[in-house]
N, C-alpha and C. Protein backbone atom coordinates (compact mmCIF):
# COMPACT_ATOMS: atom_id res chain seq x y z
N UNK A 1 -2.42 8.63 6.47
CA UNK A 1 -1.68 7.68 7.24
C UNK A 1 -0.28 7.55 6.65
N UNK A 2 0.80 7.44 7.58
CA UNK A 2 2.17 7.01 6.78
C UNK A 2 2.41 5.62 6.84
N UNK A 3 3.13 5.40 5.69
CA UNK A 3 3.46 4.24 5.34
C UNK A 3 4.80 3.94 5.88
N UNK A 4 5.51 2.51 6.01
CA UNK A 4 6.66 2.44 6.18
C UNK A 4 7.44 2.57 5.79
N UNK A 5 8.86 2.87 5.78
CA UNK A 5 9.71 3.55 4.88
C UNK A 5 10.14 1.98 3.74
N UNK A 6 10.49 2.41 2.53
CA UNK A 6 10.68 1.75 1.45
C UNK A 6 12.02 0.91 2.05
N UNK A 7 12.38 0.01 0.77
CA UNK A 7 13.51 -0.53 1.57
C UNK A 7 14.77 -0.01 0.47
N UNK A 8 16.06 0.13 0.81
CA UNK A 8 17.49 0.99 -0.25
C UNK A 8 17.35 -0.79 -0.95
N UNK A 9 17.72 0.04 -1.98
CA UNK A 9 18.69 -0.54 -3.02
C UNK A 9 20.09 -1.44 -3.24
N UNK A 10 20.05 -2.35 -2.85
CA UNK A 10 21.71 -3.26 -2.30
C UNK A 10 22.50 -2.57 -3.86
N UNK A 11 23.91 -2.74 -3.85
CA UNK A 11 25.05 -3.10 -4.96
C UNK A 11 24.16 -4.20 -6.04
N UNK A 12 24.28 -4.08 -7.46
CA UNK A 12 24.41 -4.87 -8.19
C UNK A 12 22.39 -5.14 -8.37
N UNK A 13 21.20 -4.54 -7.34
CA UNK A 13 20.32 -4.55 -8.03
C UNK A 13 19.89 -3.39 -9.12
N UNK A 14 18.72 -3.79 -10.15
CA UNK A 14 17.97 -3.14 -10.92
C UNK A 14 18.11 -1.48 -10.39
N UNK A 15 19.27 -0.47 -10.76
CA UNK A 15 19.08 0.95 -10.31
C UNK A 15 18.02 1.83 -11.40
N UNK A 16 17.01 1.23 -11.83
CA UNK A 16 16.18 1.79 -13.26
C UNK A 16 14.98 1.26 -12.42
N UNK A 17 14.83 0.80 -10.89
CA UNK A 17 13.25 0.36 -10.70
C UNK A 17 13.42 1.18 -9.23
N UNK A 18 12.49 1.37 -8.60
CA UNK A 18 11.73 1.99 -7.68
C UNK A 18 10.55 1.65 -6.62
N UNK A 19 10.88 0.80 -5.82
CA UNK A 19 9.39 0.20 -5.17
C UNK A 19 9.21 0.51 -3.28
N UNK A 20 8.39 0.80 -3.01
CA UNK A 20 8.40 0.73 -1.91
C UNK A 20 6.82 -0.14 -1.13
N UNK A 21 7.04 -0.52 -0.28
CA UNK A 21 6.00 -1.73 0.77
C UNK A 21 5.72 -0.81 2.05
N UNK A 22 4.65 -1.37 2.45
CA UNK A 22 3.78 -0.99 3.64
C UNK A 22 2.67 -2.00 4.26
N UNK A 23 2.34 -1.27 5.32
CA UNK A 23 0.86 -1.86 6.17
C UNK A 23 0.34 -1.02 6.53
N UNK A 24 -0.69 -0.79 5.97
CA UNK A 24 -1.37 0.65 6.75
C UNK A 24 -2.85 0.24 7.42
N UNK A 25 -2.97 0.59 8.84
CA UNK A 25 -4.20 -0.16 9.34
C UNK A 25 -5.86 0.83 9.39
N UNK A 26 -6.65 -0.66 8.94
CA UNK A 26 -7.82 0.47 7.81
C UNK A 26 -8.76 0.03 9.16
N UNK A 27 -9.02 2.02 9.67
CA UNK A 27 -10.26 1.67 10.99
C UNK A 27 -11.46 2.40 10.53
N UNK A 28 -11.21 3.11 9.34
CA UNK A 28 -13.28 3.23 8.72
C UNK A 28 -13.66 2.60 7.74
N UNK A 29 -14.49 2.92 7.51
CA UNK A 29 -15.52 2.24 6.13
C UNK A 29 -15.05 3.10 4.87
N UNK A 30 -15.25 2.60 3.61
CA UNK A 30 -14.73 3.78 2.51
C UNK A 30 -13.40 3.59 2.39
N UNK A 31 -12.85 5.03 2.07
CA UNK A 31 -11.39 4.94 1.29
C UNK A 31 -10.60 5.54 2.34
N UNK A 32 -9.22 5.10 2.00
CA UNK A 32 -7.72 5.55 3.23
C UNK A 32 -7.14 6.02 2.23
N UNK A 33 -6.55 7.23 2.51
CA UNK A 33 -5.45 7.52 1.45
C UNK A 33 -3.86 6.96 2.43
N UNK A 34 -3.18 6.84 1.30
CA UNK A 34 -1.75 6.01 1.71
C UNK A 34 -0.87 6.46 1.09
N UNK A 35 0.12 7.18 2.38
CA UNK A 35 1.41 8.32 1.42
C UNK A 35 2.41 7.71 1.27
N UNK A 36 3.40 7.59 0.55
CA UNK A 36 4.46 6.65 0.19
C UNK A 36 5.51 7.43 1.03
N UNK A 37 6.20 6.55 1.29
CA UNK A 37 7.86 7.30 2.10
C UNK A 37 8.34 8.27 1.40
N UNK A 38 8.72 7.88 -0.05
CA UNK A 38 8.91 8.79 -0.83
C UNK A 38 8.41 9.24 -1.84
N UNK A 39 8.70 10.25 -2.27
CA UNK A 39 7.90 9.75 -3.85
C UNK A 39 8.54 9.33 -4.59
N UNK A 40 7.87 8.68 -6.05
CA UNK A 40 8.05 8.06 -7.28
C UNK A 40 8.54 9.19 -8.34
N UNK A 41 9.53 8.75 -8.87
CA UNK A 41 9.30 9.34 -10.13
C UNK A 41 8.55 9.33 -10.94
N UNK A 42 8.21 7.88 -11.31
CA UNK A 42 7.09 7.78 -12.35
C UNK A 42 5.80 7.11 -11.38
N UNK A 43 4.34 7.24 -12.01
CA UNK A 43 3.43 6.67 -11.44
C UNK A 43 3.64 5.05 -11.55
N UNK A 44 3.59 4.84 -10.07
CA UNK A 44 3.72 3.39 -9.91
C UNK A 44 2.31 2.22 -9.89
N UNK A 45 3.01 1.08 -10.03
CA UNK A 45 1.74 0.06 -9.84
C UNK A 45 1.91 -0.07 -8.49
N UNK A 46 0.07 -0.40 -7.82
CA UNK A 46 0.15 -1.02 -6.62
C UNK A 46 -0.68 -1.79 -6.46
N UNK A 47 -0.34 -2.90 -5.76
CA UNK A 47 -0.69 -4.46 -5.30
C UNK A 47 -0.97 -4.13 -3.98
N UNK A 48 -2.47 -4.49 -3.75
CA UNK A 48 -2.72 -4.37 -1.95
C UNK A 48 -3.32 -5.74 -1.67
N UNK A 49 -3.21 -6.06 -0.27
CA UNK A 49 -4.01 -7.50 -0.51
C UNK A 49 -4.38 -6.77 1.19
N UNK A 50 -5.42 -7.90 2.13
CA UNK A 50 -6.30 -7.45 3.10
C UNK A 50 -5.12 -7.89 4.23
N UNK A 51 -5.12 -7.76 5.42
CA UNK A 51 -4.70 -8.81 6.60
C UNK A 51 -5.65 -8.48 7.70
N UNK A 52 -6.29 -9.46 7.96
CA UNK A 52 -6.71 -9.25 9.13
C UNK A 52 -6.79 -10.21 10.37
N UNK A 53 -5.87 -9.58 11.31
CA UNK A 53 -4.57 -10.02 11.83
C UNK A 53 -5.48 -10.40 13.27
N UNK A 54 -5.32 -11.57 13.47
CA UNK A 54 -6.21 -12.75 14.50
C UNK A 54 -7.69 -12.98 14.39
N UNK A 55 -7.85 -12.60 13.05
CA UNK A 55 -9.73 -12.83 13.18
C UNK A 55 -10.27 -13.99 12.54
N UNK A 56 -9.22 -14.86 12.31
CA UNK A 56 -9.57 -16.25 11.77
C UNK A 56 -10.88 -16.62 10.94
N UNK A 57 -10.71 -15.46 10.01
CA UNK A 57 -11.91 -15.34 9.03
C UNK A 57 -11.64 -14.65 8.18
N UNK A 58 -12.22 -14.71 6.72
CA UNK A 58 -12.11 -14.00 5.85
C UNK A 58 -12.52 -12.65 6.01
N UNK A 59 -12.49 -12.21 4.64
CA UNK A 59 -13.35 -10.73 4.67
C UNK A 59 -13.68 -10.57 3.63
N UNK A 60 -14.88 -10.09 3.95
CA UNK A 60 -16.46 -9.35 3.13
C UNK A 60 -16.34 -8.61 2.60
N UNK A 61 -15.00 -7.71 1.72
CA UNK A 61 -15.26 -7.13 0.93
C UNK A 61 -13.77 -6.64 0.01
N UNK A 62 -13.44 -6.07 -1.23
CA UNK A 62 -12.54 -6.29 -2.10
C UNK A 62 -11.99 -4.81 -1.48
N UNK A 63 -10.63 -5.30 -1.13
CA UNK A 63 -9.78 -3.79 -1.19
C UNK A 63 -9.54 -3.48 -2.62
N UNK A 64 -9.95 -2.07 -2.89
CA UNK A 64 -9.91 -1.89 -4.57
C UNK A 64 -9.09 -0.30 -4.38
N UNK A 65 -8.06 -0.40 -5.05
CA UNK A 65 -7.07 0.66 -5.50
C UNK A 65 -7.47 1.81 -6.34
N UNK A 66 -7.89 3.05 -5.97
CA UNK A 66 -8.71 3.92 -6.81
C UNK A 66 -7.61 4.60 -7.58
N UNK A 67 -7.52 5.64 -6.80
CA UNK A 67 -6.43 6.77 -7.40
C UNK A 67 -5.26 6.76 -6.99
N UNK A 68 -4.00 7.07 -7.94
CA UNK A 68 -2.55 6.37 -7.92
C UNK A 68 -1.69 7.85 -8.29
N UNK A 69 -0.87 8.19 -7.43
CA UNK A 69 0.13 9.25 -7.48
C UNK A 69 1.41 9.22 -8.01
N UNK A 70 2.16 10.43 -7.71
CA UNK A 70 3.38 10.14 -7.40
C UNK A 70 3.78 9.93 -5.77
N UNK A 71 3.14 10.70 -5.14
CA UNK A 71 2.99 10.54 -3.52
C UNK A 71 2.34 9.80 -2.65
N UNK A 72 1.05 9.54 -3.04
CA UNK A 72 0.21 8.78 -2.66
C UNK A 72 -0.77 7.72 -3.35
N UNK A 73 -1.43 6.73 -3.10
CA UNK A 73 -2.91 6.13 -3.17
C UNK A 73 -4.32 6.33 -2.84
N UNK A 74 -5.45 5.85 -2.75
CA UNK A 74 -6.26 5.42 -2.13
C UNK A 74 -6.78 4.05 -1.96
N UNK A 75 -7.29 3.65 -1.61
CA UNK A 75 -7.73 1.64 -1.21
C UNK A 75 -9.35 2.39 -0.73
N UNK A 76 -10.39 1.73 -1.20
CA UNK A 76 -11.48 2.10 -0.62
C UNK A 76 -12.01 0.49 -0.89
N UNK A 77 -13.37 0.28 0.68
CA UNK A 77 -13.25 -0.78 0.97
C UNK A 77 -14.44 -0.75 2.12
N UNK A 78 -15.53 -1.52 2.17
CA UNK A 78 -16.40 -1.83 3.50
C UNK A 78 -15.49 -2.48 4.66
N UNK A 79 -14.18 -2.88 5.05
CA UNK A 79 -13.03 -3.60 5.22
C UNK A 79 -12.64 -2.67 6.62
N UNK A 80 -13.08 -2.72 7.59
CA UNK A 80 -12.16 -2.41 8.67
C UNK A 80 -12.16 -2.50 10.19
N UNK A 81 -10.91 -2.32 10.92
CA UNK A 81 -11.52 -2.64 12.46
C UNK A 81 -10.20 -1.33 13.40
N UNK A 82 -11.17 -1.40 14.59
CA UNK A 82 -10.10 -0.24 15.06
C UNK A 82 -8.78 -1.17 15.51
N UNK A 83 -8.22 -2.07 15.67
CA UNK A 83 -7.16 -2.39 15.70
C UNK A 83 -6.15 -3.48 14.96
N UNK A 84 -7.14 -4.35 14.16
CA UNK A 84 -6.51 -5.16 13.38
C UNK A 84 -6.75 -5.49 12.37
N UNK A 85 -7.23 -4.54 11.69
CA UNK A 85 -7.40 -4.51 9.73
C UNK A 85 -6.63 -4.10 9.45
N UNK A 86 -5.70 -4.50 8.48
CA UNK A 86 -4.77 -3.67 7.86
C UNK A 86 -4.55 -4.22 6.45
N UNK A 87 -4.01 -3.03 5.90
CA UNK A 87 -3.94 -3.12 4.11
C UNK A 87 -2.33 -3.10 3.86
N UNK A 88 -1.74 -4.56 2.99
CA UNK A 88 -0.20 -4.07 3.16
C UNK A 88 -0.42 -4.55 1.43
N UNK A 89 0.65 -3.10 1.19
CA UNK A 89 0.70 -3.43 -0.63
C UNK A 89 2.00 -3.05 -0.78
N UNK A 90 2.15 -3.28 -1.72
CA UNK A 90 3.66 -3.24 -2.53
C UNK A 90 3.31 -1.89 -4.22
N UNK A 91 4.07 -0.66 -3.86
CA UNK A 91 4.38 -0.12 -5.11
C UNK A 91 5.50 -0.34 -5.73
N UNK A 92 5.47 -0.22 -7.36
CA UNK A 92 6.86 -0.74 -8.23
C UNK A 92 6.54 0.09 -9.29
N UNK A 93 8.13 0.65 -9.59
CA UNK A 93 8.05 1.84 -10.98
C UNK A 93 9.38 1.54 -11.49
N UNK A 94 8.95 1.82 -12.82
CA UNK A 94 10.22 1.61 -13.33
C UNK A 94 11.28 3.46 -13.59
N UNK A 95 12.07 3.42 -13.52
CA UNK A 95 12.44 4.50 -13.52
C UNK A 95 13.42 5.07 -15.19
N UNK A 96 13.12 3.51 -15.71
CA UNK A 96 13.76 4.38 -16.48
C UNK A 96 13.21 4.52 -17.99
């Protein structure tokens, strides 16, 4: 699945860090792999949290972050629906 593109760098921020954000929407059971816009230089951390977007209920099970790239992730998870599960996380690297 692609992710959304990262966001640039303004004047005057941190040019030694690297992060890019997404939503990627989870419609099986198990793991999604999740490709970053770009890649990282260095292997980044990633923070995913669940949304599930009008179901006015929690959810039954832990999005858990397996394997971590320079290009990509995985999120594996009992966690999904064909139109409104989705997984939005934040990667951050330091670059320098």
């Amino acid at each position: 699945m692609r992710a959304v593109p990262s966001r640039r760098w303004r004047r005057g921020e941190d040019q030694h860090a690297q992060s890019s954000t997404g939503k990627t929407n989870k419609t099986s059971n198990g793991g999604v792999t999740i490709t970053f816009p770009n890649p990282f230089k260095n292997v980044p951390t990633v923070v995913v949290t669940p949304h599930w977007e009008n179901a006015h209920n929690q959810v039954d099970h832990i999005d858990t972050v397996d394997s971590i790239t320079l290009t990509n992730f995985v999120v594996h998870s009992k966690n999904y629906a064909p139109n409104n599960y989705f997984v939005q996380w934040i990667a951050i690297s330091n670059n320098g």
